[in-house]
Protein backbone atom coordinates (compact mmCIF):
# COMPACT_ATOMS: atom_id res chain seq x y z
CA UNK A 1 37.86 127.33 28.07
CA UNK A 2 40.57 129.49 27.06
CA UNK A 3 42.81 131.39 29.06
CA UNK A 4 41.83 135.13 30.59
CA UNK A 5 42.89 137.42 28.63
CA UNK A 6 45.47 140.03 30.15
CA UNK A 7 42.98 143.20 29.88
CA UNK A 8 41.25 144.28 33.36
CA UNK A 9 38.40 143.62 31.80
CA UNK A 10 39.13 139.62 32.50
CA UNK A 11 36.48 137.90 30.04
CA UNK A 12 36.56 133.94 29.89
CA UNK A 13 35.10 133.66 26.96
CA UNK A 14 34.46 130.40 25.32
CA UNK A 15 35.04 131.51 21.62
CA UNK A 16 38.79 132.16 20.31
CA UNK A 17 39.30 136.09 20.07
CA UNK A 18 37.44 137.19 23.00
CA UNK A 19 39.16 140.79 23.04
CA UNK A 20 37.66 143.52 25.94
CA UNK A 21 35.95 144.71 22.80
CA UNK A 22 34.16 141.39 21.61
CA UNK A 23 33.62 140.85 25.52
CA UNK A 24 31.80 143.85 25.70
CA UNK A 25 29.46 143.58 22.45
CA UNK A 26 28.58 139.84 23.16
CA UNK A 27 27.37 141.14 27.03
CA UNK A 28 25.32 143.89 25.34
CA UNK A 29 23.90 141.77 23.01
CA UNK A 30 23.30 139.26 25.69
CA UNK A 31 21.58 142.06 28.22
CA UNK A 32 19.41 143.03 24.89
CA UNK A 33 18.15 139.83 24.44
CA UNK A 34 16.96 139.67 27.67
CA UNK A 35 15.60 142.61 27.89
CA UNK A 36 18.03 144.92 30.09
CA UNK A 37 19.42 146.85 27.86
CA UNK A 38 17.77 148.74 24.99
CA UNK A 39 18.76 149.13 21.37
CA UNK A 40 21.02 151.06 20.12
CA UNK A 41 22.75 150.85 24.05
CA UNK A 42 23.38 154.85 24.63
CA UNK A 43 27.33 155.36 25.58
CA UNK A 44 26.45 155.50 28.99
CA UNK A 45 25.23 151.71 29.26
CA UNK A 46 28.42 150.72 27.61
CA UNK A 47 30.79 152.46 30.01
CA UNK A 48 28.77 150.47 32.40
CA UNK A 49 28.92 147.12 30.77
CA UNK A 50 33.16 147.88 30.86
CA UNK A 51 32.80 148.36 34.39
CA UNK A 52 30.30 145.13 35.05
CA UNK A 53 33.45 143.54 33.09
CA UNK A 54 36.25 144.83 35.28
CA UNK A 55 34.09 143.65 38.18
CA UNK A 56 32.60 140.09 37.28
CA UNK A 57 34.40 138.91 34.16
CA UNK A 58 35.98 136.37 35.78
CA UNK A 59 33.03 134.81 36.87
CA UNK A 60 31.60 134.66 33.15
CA UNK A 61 32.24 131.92 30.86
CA UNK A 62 29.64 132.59 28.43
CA UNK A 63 28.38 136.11 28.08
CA UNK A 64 24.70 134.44 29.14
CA UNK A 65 26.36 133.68 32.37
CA UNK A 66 25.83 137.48 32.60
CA UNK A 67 22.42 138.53 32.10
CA UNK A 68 21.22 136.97 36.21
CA UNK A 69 24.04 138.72 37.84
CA UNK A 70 22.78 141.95 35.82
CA UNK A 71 19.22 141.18 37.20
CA UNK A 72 20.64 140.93 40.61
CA UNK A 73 22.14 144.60 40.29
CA UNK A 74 19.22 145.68 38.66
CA UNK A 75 17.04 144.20 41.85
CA UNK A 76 15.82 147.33 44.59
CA UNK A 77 17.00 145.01 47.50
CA UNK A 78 19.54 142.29 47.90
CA UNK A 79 18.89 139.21 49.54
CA UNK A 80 20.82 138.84 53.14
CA UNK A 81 20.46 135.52 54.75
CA UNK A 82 18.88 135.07 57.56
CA UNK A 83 21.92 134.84 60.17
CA UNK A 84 23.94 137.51 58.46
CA UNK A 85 21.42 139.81 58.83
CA UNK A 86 21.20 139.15 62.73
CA UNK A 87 25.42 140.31 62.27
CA UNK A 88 24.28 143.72 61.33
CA UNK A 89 22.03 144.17 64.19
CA UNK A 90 23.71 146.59 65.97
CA UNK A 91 23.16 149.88 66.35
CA UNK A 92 26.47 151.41 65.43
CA UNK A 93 26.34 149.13 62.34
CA UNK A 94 22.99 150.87 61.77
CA UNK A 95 24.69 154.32 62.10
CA UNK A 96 27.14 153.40 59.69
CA UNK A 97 25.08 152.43 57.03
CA UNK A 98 22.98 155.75 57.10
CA UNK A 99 26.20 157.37 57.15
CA UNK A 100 27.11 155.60 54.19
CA UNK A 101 23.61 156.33 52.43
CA UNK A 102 24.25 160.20 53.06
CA UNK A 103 27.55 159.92 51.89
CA UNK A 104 26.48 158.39 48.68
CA UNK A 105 23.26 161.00 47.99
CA UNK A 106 26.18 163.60 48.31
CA UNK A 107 28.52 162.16 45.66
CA UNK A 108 28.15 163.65 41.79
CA UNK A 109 29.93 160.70 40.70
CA UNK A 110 30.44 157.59 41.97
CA UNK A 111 33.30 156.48 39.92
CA UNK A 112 36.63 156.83 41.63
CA UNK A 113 36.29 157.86 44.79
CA UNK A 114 38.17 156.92 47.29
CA UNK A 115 36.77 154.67 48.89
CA UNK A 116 39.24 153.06 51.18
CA UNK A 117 40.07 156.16 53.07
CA UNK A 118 36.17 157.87 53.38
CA UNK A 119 34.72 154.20 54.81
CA UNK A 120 37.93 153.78 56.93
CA UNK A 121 37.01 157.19 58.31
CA UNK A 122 33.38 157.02 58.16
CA UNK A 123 33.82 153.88 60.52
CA UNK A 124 35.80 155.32 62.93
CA UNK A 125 33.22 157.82 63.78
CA UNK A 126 30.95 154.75 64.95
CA UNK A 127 34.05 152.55 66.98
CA UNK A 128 33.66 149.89 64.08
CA UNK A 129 37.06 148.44 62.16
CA UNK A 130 37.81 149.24 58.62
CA UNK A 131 37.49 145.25 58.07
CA UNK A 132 34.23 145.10 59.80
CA UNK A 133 32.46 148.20 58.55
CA UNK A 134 33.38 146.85 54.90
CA UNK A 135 32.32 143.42 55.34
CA UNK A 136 29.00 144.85 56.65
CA UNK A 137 28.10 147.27 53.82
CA UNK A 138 29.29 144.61 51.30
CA UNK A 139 26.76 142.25 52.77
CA UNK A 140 23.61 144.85 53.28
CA UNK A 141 24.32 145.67 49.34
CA UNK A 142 24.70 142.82 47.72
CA UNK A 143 24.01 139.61 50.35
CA UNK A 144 27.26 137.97 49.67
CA UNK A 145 30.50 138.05 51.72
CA UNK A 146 32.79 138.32 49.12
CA UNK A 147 32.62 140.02 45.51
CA UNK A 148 34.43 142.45 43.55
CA UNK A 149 35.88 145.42 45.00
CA UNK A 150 33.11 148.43 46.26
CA UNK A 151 34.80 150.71 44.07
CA UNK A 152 33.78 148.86 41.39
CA UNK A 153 30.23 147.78 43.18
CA UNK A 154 29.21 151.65 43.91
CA UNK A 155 29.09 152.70 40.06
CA UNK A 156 27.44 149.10 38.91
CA UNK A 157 24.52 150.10 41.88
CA UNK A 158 24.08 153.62 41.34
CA UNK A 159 23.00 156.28 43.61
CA UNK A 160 18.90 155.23 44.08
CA UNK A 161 19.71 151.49 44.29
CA UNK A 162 22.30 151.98 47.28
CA UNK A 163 20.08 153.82 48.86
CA UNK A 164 17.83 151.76 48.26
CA UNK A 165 19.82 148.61 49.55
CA UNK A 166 20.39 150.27 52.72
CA UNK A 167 17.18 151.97 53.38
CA UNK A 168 15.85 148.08 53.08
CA UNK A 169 18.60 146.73 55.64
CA UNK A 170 17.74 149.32 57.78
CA UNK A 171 14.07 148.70 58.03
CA UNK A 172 14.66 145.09 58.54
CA UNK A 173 16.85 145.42 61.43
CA UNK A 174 14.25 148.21 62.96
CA UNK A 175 11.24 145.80 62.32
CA UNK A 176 10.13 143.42 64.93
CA UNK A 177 12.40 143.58 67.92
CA UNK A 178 14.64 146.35 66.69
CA UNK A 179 18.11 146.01 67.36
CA UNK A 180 18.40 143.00 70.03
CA UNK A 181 20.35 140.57 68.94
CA UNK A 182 19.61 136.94 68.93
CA UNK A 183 21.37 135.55 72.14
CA UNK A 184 22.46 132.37 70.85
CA UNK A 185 23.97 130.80 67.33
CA UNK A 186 23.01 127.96 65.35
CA UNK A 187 26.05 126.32 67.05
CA UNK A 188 24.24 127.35 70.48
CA UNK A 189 27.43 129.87 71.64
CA UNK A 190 27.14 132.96 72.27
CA UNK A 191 26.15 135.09 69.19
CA UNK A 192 28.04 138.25 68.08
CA UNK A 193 27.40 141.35 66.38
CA UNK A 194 29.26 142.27 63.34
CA UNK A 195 30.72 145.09 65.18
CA UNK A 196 34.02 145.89 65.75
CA UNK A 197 36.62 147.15 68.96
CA UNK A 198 36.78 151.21 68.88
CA UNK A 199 39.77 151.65 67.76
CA UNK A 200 42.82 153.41 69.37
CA UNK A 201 43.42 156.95 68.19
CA UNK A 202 46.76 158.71 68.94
């Protein structure tokens, strides 16, 4: 495997050459073949492919290796594990989250926003920590703890598939026996919420 090439885009691609440009035709052709993308691509699904490379090129080292994390973005829901989910079961995590959704329904774009600052004070409103809050609405949308940043994440989704993704969590966590927490871990201590101190305002 070469190298990654300098551009954001980051593309480990196996072939010699693999410029942003030959990293982004070898996706599309990839996402055509399997039937995600149609033919000719309109400008709009290329702007997105540049932004699925930003985000996950460095993950691909064939442009195949793209066309099941395209499914999984694609997907209505994402899949939270079992014990995760149980660290979003709190009702100011809840609050959050349909926050978030409104937030998102209100935003023209979701390209460059800034992120950082509206969730940092979107999470404030509910006593939850910038660290926590992100960590929770990176898990209700896309099931993993880590990933590529959510500025990148919230264009790749789109408007309907956040909501979406969060109107799913949501009725999860309501469903059953609502927002009690298990008592206990798999390691039998005491189990916590994925909540965070209030924090200290001047």
């Amino acid at each position: 495997m070469h190298e990654s090439d300098t551009s954001p885009t980051r593309f480990h691609a196996p072939a010699a050459g693999a410029t942003p440009e030959r990293a982004l035709e070898d996706v599309r052709l990839a996402m055509q073949r399997a039937g995600l993308l149609e033919d000719p691509a309109p400008p709009a699904a290329l702007r997105w492919i540049e932004t699925f490379l930003e985000a996950f090129g460095d993950r691909l080292s064939a442009p195949a290796d793209a066309v099941p994390i395209v499914r999984a973005l694609r997907a209505e829901a994402a899949v939270v594990p079992a014990l995760e989910l149980e660290r979003l079961r709190n009702r100011q995590v809840l609050f959050f989250l349909d926050t978030i959704g409104q937030y998102v329904d209100a935003q023209p774009e979701l390209r460059g926003l800034p992120l950082e600052h509206d969730l940092r004070e979107i999470a404030a409103e509910f006593g939850i920590e910038p660290a926590a809050a992100a960590a929770a609405l990176r898990m209700a949308l896309t099931g993993e703890a880590d990933g590529p940043p959510l500025e990148l994440l919230f264009p790749l989704l789109g408007h309907d598939r956040i909501m979406l993704r969060i109107g799913a969590i949501s009725s999860h966590l309501l469903h059953g026996r609502g927002l009690e927490p298990i008592r206990y871990g798999p390691d039998g201590k005491p189990f916590e919420t994925l909540a965070g101190k209030k924090p200290e305002r001047p």
